[in-house]
C-alpha atoms as a PDB file:
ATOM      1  CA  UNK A   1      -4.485 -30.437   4.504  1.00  0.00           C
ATOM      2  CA  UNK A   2      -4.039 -27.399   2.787  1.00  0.00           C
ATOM      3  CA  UNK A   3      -3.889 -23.737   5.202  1.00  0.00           C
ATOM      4  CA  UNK A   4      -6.613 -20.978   3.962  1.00  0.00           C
ATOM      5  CA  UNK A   5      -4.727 -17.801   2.819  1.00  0.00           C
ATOM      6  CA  UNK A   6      -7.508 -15.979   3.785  1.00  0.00           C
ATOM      7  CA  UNK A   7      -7.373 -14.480   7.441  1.00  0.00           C
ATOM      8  CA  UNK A   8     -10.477 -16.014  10.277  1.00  0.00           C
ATOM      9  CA  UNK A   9     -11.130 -12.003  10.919  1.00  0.00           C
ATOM     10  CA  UNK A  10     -11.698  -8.756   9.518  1.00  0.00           C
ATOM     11  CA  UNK A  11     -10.414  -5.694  11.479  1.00  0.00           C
ATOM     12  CA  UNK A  12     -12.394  -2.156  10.533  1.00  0.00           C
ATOM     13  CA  UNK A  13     -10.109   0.034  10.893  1.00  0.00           C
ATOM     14  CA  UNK A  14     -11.349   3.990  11.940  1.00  0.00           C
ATOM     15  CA  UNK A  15      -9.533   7.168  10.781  1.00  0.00           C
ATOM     16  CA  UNK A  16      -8.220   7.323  14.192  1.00  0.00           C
ATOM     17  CA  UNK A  17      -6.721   3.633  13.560  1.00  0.00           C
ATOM     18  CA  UNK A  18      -4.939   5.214  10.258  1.00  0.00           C
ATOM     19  CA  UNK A  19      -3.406   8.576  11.913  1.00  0.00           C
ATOM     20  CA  UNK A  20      -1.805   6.278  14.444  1.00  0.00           C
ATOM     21  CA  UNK A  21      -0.278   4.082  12.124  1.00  0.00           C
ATOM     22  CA  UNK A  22       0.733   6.941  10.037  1.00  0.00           C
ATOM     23  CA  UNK A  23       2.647   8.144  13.301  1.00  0.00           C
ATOM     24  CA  UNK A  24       4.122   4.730  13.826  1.00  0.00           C
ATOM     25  CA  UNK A  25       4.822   5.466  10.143  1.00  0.00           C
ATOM     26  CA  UNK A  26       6.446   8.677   9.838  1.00  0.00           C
ATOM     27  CA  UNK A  27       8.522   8.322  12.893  1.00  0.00           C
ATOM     28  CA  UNK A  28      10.267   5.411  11.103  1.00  0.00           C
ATOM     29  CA  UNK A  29      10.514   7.327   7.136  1.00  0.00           C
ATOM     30  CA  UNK A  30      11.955  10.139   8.939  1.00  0.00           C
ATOM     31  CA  UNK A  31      14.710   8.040  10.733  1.00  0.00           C
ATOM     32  CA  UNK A  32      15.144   6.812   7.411  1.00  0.00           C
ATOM     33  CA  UNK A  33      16.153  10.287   5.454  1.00  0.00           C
ATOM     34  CA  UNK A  34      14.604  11.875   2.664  1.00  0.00           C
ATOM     35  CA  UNK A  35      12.997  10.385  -0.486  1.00  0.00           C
ATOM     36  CA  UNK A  36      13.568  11.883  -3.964  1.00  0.00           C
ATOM     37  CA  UNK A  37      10.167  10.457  -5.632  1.00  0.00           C
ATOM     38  CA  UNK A  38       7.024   8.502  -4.019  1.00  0.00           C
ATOM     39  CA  UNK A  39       5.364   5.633  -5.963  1.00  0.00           C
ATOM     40  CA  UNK A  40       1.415   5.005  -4.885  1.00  0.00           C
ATOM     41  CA  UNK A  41       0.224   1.523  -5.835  1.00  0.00           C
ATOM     42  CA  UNK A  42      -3.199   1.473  -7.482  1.00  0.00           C
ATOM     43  CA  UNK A  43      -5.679   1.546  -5.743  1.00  0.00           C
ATOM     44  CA  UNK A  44      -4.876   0.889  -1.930  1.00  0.00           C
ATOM     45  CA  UNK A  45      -1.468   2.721  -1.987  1.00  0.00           C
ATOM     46  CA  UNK A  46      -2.884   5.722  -2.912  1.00  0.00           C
ATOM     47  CA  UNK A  47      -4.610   7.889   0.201  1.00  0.00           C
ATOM     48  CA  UNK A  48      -1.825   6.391   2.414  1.00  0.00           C
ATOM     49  CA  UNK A  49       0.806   7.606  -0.141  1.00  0.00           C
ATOM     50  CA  UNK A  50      -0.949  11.002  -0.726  1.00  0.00           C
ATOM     51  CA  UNK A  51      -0.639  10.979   3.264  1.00  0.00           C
ATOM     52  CA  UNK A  52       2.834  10.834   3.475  1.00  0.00           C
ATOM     53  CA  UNK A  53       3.744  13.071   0.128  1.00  0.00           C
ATOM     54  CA  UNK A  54       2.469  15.594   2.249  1.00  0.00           C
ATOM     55  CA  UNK A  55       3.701  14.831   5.601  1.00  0.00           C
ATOM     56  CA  UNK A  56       6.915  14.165   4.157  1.00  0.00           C
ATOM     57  CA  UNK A  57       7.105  17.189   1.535  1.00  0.00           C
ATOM     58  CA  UNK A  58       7.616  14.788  -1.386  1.00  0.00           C
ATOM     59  CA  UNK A  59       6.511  16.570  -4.703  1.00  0.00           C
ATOM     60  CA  UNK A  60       7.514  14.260  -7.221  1.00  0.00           C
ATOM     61  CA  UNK A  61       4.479  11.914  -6.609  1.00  0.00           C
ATOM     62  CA  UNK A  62       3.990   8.941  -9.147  1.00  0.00           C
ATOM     63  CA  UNK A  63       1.420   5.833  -9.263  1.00  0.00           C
ATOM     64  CA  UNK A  64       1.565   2.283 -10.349  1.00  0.00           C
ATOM     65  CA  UNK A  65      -0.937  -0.068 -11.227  1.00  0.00           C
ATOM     66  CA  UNK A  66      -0.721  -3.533 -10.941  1.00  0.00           C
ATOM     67  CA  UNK A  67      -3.173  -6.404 -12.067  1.00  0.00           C
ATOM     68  CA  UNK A  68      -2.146 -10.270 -11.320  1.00  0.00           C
ATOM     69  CA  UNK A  69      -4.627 -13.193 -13.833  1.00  0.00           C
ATOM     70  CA  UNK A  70      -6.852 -14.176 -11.123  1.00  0.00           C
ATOM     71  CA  UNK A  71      -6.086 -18.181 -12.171  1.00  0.00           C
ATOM     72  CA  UNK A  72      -2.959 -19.745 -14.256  1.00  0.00           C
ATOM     73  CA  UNK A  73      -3.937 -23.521 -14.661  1.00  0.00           C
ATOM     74  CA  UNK A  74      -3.815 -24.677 -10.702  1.00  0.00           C
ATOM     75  CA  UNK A  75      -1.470 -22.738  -9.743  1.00  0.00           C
ATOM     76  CA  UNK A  76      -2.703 -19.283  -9.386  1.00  0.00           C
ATOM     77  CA  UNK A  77       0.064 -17.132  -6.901  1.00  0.00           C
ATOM     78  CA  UNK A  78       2.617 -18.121  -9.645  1.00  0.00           C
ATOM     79  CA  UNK A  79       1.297 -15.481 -12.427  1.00  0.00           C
ATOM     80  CA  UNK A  80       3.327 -12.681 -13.302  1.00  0.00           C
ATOM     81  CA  UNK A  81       2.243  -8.848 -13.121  1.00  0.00           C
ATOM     82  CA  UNK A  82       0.693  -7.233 -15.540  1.00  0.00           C
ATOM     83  CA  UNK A  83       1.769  -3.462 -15.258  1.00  0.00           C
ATOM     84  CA  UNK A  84      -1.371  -1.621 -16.609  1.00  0.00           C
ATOM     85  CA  UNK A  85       0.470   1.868 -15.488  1.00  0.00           C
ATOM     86  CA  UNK A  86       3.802   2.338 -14.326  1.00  0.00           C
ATOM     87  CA  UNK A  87       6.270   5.370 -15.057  1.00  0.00           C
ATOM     88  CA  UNK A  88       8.788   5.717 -17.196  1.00  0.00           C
ATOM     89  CA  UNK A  89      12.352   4.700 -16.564  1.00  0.00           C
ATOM     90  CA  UNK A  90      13.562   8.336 -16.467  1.00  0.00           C
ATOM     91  CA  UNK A  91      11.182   9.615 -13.824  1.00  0.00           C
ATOM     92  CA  UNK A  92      12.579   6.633 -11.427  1.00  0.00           C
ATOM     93  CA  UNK A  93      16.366   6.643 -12.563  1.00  0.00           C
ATOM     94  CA  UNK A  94      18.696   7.445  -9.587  1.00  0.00           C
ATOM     95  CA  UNK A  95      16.149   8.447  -7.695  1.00  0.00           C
ATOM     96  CA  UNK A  96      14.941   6.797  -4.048  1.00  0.00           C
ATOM     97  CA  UNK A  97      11.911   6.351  -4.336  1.00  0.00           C
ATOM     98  CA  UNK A  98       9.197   5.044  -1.177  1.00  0.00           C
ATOM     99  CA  UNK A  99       6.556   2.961  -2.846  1.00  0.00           C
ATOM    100  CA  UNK A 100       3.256   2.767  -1.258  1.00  0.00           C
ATOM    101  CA  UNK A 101       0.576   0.492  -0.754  1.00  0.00           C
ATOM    102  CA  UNK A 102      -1.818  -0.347   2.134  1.00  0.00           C
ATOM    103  CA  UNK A 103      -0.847  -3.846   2.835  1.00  0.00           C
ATOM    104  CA  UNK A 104       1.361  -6.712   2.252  1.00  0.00           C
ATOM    105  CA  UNK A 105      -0.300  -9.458   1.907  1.00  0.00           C
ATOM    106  CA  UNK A 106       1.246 -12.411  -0.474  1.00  0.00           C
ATOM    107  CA  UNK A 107       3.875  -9.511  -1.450  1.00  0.00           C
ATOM    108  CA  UNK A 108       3.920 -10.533  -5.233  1.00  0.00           C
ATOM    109  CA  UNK A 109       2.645  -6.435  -6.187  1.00  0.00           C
ATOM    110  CA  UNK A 110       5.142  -4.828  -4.037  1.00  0.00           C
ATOM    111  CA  UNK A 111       7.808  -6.904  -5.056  1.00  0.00           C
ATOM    112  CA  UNK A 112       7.264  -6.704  -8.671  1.00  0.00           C
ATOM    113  CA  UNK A 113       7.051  -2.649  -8.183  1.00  0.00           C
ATOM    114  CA  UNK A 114      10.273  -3.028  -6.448  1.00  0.00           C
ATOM    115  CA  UNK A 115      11.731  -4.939  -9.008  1.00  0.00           C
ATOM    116  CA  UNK A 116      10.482  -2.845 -11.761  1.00  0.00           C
ATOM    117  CA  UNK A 117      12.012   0.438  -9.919  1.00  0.00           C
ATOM    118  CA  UNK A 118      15.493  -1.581  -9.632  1.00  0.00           C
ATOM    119  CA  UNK A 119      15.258  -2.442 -13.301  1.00  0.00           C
ATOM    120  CA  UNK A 120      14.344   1.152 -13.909  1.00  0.00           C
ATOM    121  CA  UNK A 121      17.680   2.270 -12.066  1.00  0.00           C
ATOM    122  CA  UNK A 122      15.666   3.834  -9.205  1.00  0.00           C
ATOM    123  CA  UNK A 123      16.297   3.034  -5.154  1.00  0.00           C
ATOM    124  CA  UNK A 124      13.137   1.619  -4.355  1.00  0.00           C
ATOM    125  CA  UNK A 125      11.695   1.132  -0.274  1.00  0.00           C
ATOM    126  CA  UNK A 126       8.750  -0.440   0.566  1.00  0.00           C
ATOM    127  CA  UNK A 127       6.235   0.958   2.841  1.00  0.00           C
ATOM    128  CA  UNK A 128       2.492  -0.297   3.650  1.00  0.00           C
ATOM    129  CA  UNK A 129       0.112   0.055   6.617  1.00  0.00           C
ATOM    130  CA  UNK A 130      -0.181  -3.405   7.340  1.00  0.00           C
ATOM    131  CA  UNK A 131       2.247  -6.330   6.983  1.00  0.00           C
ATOM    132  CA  UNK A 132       1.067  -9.956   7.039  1.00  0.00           C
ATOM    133  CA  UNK A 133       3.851 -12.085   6.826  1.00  0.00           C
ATOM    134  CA  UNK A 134       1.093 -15.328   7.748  1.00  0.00           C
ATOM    135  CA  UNK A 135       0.235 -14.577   3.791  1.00  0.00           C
ATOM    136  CA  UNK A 136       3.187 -13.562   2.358  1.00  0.00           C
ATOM    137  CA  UNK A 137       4.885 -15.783  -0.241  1.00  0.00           C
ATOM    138  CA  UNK A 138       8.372 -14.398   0.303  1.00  0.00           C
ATOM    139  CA  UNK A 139      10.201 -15.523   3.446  1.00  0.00           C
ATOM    140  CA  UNK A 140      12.848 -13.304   3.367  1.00  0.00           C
ATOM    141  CA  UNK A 141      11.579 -10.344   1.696  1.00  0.00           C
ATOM    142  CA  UNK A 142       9.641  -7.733   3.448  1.00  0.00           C
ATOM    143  CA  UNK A 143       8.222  -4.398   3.949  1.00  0.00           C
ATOM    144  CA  UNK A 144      11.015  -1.940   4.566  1.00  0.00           C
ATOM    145  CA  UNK A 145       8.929  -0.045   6.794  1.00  0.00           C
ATOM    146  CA  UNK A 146       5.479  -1.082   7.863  1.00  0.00           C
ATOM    147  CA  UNK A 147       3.121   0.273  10.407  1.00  0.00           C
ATOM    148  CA  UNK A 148       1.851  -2.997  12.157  1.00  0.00           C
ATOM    149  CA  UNK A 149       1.969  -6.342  12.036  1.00  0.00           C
ATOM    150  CA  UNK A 150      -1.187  -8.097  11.410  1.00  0.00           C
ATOM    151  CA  UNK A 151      -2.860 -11.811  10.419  1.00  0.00           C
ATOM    152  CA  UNK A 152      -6.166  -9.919   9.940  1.00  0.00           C
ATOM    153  CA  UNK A 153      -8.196  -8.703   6.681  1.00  0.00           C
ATOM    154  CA  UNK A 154      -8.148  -5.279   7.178  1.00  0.00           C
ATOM    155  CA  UNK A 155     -10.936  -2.973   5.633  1.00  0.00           C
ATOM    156  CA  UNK A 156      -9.703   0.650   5.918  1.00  0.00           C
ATOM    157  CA  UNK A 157     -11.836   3.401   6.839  1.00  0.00           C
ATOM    158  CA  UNK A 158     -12.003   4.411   2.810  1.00  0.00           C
ATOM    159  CA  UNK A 159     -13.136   0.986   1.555  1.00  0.00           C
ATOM    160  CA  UNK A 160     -16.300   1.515   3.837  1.00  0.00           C
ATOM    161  CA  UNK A 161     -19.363   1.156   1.801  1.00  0.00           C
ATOM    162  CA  UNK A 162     -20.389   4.774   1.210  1.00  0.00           C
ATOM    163  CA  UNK A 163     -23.949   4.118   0.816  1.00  0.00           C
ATOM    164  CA  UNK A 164     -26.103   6.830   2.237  1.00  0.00           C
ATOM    165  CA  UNK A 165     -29.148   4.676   2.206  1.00  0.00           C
ATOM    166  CA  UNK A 166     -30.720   4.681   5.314  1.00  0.00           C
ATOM    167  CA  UNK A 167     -29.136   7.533   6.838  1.00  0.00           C
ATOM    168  CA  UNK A 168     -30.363  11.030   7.502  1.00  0.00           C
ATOM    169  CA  UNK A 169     -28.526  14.071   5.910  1.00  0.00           C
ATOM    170  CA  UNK A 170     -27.398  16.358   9.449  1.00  0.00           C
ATOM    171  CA  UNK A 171     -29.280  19.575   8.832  1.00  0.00           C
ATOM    172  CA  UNK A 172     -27.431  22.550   7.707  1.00  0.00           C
ATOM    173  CA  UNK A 173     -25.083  24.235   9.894  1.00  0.00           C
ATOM    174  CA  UNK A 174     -26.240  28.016  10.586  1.00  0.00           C
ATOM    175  CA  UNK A 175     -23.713  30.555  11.551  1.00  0.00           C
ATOM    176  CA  UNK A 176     -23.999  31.865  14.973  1.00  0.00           C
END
């Protein structure tokens, strides 16, 4: 019998949920010293990333996106990454750079951006939200810094449907 990769639950996660996990977060990157460059993974890395570049002061802020073939023959996890954006080697040379995404899941993107940064002669860390080693294909690689632990499918509060259907506008706020 083959295990699901897929998690049993989904855990919605509020704004609140994300500022404490950012704490849990910070705390840790700070321990940790400063970072010369940060690299946002496409598209989940990217308000958690833009979180900490400003928490943590970084200005040289970069992105990355990643895109795995959905199927090779039967055995899909086994594809390699297709880098549809990813900086040049210059901007990542000698430089240690935090890359960013929300979660860790199988670990395949993070590990290729981690690899591409060590190819690139850059000192990469890995940070996400959540880290679900249940999923991950790597057992001994990890998240160098992660904010929880989880064996969930999370739905942040910015993957929310933003629909408005159905919901009233709040009336204009007038000025005392």
């Amino acid at each position: 019998m083959q295990r699901s990769q897929r998690p049993l639950r989904h855990e919605v996660l509020t704004w609140q949920d994300v500022d404490r996990l950012m704490d849990v977060l910070l705390a840790q990157l700070r321990e940790a010293g400063t970072f010369d460059a940060i690299l946002m993974i496409t598209r989940g890395g990217i308000i958690p990333g833009g979180m900490i570049a400003e928490a943590l002061d970084i200005r040289h802020v970069l992105t990355a996106a990643v895109r795995f073939p959905t199927r090779i023959e039967s055995r899909p996890l086994a594809a390699w990454p297709e880098f549809l954006q990813f900086p040049a080697d210059i901007l990542l040379k000698e430089r240690r750079t935090l890359i960013v995404d929300d979660v860790w899941g199988s670990g395949r993107t993070s590990t290729a951006v981690r690899g591409r940064v060590e190819a690139a002669g850059g000192k990469p860390a890995t940070c996400v939200l959540h880290f679900n080693p249940y999923r991950s294909l790597f057992s001994s690689a990890r998240p160098d810094f992660y904010g929880a632990i989880t064996d969930a499918w999370i739905v942040y509060p910015w993957e929310i449907d933003r629909d408005l259907n159905g919901i009233s506008p709040l009336p204009p706020v007038t000025p005392n």
